[in-house]
PDB file of N, CA and C in Angstrom:
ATOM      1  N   UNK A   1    -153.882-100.021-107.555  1.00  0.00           N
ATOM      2  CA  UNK A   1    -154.711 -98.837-107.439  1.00  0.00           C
ATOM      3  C   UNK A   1    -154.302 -97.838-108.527  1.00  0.00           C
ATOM      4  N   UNK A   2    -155.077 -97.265-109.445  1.00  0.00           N
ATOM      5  CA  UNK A   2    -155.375 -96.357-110.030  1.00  0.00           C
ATOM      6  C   UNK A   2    -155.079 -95.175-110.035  1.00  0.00           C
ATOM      7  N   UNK A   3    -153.918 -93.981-110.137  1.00  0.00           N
ATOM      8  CA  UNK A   3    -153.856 -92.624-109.587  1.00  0.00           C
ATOM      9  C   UNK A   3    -155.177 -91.866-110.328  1.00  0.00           C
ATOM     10  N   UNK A   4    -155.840 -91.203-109.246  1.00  0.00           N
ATOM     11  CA  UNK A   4    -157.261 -90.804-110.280  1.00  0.00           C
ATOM     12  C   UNK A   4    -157.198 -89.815-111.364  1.00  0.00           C
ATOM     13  N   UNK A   5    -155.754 -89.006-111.709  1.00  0.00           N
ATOM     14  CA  UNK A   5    -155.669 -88.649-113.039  1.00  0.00           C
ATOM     15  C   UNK A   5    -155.564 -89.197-114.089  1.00  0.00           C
ATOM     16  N   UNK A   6    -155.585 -90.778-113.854  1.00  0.00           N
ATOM     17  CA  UNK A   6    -155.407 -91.295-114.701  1.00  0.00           C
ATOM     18  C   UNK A   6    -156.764 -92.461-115.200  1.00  0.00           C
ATOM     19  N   UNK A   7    -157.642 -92.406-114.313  1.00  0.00           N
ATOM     20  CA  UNK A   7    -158.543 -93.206-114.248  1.00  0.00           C
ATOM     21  C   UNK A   7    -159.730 -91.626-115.016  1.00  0.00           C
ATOM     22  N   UNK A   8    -159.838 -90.709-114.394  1.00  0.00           N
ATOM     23  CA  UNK A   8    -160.819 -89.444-114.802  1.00  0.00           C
ATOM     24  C   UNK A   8    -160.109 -88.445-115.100  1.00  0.00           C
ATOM     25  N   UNK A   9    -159.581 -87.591-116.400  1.00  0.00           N
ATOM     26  CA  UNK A   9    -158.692 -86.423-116.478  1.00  0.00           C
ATOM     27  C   UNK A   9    -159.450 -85.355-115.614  1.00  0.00           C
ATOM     28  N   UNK A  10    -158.734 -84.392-115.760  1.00  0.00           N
ATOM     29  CA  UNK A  10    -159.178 -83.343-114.419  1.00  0.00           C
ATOM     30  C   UNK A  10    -159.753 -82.192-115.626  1.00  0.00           C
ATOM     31  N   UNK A  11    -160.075 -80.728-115.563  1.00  0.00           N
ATOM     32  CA  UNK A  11    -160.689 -79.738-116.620  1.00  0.00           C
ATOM     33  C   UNK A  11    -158.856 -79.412-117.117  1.00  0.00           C
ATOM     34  N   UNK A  12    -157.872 -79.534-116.255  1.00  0.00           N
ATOM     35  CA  UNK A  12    -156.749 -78.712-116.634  1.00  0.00           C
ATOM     36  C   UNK A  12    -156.012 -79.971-117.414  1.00  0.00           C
ATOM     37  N   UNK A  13    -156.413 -80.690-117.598  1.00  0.00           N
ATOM     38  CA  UNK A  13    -155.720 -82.016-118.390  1.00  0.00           C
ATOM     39  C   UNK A  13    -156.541 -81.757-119.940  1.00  0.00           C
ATOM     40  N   UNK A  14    -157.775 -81.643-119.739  1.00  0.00           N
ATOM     41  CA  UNK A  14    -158.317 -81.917-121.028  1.00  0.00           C
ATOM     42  C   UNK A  14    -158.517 -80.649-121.816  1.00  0.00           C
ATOM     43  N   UNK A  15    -157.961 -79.094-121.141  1.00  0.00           N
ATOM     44  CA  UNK A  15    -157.920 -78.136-121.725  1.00  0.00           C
ATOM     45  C   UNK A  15    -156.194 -77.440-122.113  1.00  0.00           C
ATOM     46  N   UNK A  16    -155.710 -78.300-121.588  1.00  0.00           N
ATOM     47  CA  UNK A  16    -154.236 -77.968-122.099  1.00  0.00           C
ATOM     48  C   UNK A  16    -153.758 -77.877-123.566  1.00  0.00           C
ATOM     49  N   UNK A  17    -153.103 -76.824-124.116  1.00  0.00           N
ATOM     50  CA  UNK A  17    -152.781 -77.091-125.303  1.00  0.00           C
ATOM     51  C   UNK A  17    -151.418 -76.288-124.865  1.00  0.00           C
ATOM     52  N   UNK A  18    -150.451 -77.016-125.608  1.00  0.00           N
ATOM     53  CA  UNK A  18    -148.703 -76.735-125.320  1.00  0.00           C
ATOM     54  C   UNK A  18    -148.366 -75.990-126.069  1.00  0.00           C
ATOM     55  N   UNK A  19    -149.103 -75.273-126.828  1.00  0.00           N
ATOM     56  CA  UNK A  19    -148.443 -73.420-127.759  1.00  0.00           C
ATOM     57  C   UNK A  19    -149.460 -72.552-126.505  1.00  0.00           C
ATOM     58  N   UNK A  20    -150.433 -72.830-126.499  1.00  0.00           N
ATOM     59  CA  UNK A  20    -150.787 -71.676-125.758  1.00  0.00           C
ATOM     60  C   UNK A  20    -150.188 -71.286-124.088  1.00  0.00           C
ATOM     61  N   UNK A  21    -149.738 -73.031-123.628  1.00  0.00           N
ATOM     62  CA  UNK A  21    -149.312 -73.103-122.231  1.00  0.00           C
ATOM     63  C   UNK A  21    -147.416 -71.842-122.645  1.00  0.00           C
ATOM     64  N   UNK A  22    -146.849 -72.476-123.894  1.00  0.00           N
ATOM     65  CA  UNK A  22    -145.752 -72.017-123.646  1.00  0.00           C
ATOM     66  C   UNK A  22    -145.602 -70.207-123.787  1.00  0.00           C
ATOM     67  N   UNK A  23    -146.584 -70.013-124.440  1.00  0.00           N
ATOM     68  CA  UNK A  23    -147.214 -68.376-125.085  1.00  0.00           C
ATOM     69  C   UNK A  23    -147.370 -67.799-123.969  1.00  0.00           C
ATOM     70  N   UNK A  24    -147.981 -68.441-122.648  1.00  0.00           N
ATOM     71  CA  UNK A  24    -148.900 -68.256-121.552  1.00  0.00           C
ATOM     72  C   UNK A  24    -147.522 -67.620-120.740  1.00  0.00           C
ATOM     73  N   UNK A  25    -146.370 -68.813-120.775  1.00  0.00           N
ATOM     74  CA  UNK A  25    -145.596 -68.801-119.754  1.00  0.00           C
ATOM     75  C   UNK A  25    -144.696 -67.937-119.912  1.00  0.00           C
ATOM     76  N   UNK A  26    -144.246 -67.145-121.486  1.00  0.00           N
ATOM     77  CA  UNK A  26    -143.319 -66.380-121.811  1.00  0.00           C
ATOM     78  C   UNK A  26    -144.097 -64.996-121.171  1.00  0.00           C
ATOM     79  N   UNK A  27    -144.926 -64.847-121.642  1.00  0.00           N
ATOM     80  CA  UNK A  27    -145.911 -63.605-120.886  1.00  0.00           C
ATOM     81  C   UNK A  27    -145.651 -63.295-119.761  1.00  0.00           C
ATOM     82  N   UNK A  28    -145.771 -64.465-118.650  1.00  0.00           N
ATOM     83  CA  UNK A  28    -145.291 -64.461-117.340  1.00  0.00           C
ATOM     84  C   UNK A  28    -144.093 -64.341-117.041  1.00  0.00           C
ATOM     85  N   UNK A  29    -142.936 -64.622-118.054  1.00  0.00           N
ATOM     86  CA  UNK A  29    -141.745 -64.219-117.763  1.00  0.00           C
ATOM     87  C   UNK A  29    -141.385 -62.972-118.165  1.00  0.00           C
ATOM     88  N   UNK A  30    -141.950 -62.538-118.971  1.00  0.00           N
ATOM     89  CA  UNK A  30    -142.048 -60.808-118.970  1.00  0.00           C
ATOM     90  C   UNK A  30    -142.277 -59.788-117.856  1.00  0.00           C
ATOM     91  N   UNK A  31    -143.353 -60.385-116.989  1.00  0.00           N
ATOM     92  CA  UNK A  31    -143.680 -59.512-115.970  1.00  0.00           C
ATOM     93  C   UNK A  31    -142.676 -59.915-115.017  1.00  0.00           C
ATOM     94  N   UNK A  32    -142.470 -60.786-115.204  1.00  0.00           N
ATOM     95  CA  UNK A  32    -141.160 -61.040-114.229  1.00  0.00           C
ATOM     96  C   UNK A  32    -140.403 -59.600-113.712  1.00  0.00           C
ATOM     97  N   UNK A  33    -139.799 -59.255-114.944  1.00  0.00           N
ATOM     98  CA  UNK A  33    -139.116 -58.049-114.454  1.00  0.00           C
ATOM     99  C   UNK A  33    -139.596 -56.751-114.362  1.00  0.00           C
ATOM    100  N   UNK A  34    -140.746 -56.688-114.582  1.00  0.00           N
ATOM    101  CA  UNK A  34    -141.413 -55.280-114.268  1.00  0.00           C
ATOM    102  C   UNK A  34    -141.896 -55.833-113.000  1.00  0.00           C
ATOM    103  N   UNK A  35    -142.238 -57.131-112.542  1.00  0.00           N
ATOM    104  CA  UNK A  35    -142.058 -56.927-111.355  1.00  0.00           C
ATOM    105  C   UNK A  35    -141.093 -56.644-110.371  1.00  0.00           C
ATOM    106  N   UNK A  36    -140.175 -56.767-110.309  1.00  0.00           N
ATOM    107  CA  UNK A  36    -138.547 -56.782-110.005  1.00  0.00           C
ATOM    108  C   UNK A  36    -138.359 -55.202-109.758  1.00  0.00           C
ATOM    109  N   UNK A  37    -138.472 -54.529-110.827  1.00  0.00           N
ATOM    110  CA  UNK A  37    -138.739 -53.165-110.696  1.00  0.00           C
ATOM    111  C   UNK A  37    -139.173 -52.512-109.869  1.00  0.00           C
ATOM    112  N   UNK A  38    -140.560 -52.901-110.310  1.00  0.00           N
ATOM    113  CA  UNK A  38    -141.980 -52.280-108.924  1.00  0.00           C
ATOM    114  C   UNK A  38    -141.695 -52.635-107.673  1.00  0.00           C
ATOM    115  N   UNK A  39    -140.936 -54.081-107.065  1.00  0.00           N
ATOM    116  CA  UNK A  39    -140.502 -53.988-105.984  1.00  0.00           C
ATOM    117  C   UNK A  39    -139.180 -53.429-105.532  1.00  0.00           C
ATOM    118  N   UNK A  40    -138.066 -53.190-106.249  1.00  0.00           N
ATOM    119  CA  UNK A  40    -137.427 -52.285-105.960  1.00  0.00           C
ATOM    120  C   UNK A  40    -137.223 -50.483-105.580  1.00  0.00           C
ATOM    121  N   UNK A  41    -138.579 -50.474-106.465  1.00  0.00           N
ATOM    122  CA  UNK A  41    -139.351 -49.075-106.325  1.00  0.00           C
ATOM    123  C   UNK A  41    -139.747 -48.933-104.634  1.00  0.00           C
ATOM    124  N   UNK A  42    -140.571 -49.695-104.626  1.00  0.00           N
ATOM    125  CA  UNK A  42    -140.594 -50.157-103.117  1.00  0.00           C
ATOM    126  C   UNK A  42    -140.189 -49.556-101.885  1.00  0.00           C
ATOM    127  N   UNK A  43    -139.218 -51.083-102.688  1.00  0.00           N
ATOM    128  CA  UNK A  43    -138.551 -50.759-100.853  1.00  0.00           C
ATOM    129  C   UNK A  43    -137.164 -49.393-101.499  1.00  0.00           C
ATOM    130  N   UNK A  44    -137.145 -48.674-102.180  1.00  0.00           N
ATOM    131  CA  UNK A  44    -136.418 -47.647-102.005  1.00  0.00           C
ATOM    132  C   UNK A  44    -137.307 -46.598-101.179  1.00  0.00           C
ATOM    133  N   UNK A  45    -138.316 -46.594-101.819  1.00  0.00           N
ATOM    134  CA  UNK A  45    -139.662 -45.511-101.233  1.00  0.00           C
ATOM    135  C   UNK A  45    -139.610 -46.035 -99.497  1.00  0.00           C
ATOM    136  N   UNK A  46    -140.239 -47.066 -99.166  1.00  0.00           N
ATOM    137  CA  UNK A  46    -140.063 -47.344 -97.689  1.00  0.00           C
ATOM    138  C   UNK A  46    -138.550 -46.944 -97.036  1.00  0.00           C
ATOM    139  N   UNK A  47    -137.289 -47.083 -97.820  1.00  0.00           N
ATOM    140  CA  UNK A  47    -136.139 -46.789 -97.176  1.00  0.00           C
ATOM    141  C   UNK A  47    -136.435 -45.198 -96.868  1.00  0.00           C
ATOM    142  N   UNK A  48    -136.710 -44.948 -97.922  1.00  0.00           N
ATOM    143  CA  UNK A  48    -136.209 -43.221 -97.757  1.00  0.00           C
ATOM    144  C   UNK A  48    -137.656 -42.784 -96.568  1.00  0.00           C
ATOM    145  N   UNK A  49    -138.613 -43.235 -96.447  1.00  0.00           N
ATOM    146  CA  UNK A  49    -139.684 -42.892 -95.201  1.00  0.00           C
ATOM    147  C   UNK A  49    -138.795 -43.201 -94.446  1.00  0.00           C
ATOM    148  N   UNK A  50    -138.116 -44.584 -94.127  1.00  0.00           N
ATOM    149  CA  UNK A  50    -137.563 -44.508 -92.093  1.00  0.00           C
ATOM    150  C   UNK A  50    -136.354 -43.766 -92.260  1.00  0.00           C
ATOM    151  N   UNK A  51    -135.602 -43.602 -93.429  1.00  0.00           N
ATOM    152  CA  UNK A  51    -134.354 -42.097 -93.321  1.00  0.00           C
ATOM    153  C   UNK A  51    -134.885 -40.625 -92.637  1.00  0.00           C
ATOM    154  N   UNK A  52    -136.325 -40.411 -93.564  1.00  0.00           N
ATOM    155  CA  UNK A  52    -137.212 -39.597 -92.907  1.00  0.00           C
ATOM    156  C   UNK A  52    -137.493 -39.366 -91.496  1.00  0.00           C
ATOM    157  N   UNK A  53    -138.151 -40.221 -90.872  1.00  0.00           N
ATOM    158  CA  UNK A  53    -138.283 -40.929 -89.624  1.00  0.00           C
ATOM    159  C   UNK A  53    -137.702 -40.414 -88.708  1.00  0.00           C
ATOM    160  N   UNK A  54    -136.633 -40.964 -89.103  1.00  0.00           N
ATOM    161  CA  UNK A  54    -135.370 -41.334 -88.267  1.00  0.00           C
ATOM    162  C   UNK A  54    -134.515 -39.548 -88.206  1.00  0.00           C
ATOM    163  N   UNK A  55    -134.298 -39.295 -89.336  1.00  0.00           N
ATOM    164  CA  UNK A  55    -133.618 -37.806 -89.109  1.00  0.00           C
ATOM    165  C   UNK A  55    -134.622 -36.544 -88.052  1.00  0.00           C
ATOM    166  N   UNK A  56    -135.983 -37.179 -88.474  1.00  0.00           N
ATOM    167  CA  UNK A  56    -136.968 -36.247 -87.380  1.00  0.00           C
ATOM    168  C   UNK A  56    -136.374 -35.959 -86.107  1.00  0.00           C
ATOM    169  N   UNK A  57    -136.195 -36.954 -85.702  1.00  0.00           N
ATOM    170  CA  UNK A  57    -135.380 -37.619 -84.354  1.00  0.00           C
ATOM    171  C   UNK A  57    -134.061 -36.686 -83.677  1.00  0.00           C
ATOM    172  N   UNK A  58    -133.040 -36.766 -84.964  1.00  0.00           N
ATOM    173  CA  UNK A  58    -131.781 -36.200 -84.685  1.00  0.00           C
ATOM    174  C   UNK A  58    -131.611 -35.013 -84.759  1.00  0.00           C
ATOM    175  N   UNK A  59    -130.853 -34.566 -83.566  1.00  0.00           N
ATOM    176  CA  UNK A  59    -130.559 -33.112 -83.601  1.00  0.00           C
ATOM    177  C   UNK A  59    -129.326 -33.077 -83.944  1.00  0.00           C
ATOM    178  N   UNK A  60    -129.527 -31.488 -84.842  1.00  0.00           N
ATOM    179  CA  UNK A  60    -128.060 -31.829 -85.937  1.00  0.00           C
ATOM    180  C   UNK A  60    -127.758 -30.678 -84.781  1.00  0.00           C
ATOM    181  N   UNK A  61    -125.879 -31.157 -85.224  1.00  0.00           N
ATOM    182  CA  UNK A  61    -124.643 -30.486 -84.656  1.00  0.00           C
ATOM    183  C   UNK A  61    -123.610 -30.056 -85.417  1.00  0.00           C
ATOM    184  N   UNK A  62    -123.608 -28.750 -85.602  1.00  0.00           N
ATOM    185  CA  UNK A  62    -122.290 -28.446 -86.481  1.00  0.00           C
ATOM    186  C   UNK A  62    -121.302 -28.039 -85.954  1.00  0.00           C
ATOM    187  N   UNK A  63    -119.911 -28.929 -86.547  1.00  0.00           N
ATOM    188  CA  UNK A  63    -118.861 -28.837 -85.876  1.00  0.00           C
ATOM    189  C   UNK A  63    -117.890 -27.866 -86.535  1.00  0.00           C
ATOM    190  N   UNK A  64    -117.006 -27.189 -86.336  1.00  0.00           N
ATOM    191  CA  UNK A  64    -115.942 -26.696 -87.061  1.00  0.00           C
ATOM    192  C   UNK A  64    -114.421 -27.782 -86.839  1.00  0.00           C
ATOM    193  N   UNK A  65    -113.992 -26.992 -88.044  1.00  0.00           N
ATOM    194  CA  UNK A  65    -112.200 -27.832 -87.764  1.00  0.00           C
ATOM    195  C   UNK A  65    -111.811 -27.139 -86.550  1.00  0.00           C
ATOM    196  N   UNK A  66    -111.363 -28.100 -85.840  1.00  0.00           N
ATOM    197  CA  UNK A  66    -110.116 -27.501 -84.329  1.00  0.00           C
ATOM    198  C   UNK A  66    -111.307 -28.420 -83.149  1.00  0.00           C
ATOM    199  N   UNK A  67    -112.235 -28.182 -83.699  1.00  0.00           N
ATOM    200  CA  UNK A  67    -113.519 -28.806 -82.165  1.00  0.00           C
ATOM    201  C   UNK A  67    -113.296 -29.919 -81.916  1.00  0.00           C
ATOM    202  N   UNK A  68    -112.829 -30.013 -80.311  1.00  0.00           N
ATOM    203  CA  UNK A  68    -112.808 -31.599 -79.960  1.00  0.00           C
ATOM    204  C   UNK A  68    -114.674 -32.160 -79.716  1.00  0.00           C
ATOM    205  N   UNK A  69    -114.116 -33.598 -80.004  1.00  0.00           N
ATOM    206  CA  UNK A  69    -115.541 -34.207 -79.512  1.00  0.00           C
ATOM    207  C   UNK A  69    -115.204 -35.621 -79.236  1.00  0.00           C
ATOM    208  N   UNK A  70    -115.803 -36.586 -78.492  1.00  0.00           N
ATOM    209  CA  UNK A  70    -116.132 -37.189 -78.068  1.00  0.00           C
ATOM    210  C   UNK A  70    -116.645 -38.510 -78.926  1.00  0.00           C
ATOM    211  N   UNK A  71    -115.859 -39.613 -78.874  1.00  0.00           N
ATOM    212  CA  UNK A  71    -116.813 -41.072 -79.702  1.00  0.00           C
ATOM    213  C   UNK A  71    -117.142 -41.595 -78.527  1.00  0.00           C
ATOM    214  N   UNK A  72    -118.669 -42.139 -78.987  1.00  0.00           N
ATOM    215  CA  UNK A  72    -119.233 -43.561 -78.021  1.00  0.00           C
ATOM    216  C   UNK A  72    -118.847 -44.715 -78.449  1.00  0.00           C
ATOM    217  N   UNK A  73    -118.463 -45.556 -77.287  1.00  0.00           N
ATOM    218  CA  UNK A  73    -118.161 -46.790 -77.732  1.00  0.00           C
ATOM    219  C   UNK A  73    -119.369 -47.946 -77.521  1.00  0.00           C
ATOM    220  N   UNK A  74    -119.439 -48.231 -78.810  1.00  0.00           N
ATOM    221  CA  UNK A  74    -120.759 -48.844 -79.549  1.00  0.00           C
ATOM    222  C   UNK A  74    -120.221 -50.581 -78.610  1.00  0.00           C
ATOM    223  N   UNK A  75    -119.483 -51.038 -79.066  1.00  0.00           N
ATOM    224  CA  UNK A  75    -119.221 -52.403 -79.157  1.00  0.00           C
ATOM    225  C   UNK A  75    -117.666 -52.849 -77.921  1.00  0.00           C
ATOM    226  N   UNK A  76    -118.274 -53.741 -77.085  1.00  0.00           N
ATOM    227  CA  UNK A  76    -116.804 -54.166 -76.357  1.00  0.00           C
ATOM    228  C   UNK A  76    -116.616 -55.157 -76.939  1.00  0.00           C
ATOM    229  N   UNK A  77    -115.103 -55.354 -77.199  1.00  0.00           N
ATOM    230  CA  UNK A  77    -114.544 -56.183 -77.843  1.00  0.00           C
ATOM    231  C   UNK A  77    -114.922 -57.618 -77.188  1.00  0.00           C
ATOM    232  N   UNK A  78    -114.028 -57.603 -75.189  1.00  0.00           N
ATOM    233  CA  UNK A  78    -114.765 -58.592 -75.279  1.00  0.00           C
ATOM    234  C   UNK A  78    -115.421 -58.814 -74.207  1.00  0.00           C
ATOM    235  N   UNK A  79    -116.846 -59.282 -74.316  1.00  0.00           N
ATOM    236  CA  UNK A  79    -118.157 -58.919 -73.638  1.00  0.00           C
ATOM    237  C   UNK A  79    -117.687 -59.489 -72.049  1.00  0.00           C
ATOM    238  N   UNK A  80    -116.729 -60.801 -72.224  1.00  0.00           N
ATOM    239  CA  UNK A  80    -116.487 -60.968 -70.186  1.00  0.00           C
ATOM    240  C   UNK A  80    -115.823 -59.704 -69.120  1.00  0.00           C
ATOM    241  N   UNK A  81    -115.449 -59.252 -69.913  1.00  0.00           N
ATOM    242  CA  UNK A  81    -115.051 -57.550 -69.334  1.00  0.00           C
ATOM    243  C   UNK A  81    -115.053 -56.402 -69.482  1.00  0.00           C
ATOM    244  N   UNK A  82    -116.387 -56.614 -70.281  1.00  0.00           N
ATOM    245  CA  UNK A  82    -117.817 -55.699 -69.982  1.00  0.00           C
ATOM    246  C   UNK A  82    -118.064 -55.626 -68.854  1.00  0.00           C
ATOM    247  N   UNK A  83    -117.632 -54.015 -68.429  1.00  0.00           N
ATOM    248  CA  UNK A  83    -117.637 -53.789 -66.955  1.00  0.00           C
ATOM    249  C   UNK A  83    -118.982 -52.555 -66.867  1.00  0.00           C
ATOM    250  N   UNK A  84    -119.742 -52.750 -65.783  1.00  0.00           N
ATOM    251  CA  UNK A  84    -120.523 -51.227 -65.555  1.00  0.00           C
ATOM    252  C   UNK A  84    -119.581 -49.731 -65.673  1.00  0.00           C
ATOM    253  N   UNK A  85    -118.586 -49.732 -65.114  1.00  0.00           N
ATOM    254  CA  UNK A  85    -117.962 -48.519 -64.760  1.00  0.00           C
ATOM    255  C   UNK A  85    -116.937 -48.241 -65.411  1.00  0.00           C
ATOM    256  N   UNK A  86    -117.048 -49.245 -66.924  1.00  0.00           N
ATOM    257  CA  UNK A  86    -116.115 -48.962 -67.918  1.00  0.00           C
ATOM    258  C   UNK A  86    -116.673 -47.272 -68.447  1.00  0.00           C
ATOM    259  N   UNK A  87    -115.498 -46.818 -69.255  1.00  0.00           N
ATOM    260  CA  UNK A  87    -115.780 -45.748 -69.891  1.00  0.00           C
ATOM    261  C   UNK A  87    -116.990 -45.728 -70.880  1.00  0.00           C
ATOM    262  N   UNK A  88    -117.828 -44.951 -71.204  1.00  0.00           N
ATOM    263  CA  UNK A  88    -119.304 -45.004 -72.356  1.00  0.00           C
ATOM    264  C   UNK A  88    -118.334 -44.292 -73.676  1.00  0.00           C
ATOM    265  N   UNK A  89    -117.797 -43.254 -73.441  1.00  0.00           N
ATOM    266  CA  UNK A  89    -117.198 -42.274 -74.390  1.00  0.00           C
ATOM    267  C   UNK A  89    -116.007 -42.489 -74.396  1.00  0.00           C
ATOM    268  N   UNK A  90    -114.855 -42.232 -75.887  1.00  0.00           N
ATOM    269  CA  UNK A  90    -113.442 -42.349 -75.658  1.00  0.00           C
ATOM    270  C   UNK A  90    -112.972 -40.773 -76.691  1.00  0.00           C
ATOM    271  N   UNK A  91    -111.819 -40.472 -76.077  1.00  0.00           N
ATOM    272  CA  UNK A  91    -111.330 -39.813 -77.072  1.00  0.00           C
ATOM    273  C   UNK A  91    -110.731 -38.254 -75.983  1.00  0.00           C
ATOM    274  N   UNK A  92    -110.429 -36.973 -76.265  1.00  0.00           N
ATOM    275  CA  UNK A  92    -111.204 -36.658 -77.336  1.00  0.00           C
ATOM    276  C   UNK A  92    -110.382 -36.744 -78.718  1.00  0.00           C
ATOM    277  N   UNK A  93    -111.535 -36.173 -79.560  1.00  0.00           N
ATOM    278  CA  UNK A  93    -110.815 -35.976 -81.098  1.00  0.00           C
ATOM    279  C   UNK A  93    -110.961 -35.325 -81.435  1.00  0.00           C
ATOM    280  N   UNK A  94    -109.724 -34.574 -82.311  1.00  0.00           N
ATOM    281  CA  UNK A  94    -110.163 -33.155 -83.440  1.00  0.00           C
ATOM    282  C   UNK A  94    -110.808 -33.392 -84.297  1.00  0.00           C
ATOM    283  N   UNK A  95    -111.506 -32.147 -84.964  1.00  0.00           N
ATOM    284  CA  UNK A  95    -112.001 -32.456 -86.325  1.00  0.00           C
ATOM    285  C   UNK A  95    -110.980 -31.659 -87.048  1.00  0.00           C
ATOM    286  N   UNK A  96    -110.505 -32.524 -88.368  1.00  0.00           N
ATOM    287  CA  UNK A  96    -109.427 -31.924 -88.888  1.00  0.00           C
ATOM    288  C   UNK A  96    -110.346 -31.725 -90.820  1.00  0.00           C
ATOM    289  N   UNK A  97    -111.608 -32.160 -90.725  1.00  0.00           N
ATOM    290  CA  UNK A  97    -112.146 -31.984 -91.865  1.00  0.00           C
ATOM    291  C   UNK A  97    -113.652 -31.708 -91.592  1.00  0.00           C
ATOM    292  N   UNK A  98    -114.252 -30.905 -92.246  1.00  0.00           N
ATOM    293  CA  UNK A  98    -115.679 -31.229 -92.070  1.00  0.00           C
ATOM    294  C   UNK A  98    -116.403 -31.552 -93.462  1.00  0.00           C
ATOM    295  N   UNK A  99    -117.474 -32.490 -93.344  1.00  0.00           N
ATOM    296  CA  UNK A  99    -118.192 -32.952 -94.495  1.00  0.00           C
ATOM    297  C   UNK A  99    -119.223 -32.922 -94.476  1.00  0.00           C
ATOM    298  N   UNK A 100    -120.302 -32.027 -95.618  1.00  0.00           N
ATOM    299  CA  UNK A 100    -121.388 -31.807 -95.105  1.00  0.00           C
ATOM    300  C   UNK A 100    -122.115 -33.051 -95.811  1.00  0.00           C
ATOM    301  N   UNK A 101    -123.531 -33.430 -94.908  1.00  0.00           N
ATOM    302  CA  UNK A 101    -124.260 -34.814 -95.109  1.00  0.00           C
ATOM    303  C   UNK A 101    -125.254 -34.112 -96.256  1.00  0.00           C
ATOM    304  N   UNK A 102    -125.784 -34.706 -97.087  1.00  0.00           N
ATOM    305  CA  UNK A 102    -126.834 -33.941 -98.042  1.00  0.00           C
ATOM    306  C   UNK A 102    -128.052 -34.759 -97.567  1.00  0.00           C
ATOM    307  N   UNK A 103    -128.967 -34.068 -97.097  1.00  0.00           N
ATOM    308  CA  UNK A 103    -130.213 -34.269 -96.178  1.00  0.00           C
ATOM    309  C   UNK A 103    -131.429 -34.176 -97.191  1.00  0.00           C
ATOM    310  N   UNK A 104    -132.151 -35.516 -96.792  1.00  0.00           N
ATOM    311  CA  UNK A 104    -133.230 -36.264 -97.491  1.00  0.00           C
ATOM    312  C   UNK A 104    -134.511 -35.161 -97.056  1.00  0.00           C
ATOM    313  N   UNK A 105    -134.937 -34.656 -98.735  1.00  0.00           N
ATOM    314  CA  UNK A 105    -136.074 -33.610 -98.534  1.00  0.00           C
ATOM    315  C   UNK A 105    -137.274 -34.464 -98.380  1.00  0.00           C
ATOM    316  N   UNK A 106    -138.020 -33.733 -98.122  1.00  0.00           N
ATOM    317  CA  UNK A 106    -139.782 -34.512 -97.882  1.00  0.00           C
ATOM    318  C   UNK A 106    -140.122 -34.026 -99.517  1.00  0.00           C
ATOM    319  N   UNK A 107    -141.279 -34.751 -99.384  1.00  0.00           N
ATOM    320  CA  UNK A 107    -141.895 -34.863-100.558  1.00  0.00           C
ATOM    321  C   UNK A 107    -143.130 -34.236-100.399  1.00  0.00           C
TER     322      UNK A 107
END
């Protein structure tokens, strides 16, 4: 049996020419990286919307040095004694520094 590219060429067989295919393909590797770009553009733009988002949300708290406060504990080490009536919060703790966050303007 016959593979039928080889029995009838196809339009992309009989219009191929190998300077213009390789001319064709360097072109395309050009945009390569302006695409690369444009999607990094992207998703920085989408990051900084759910930073947006998300700070809507939070109510800020300013602390001074000397103020105790309170950590939540995010993660039990180990989950079989993961208890209900374990502690939620540990601590307290001083603040012995404060650092201010530099907050994402709208546009």
């Amino acid at each position: 049996m016959i593979p039928i590219e080889i029995a009838e060429s196809s339009l992309c067989m009989t219009t191929f020419e190998e300077q213009n295919n390789s001319k064709t393909h360097q072109a395309e590797l050009d945009l390569v990286q302006e695409e690369r770009e444009l999607a990094i553009i992207r998703e920085e733009d989408v990051k900084l919307g759910i930073a947006r988002k998300y700070e809507k949300h939070v109510k800020p708290r300013n602390f001074k040095e000397g103020d105790l406060v309170l950590q939540k504990i995010e993660l039990r080490r180990n989950p079989i004694e993961e208890d209900k009536l374990a502690p939620n919060w540990e601590g307290p703790y001083k603040i012995t520094k404060v650092i201010k966050k530099k907050r994402i303007e709208n546009r």
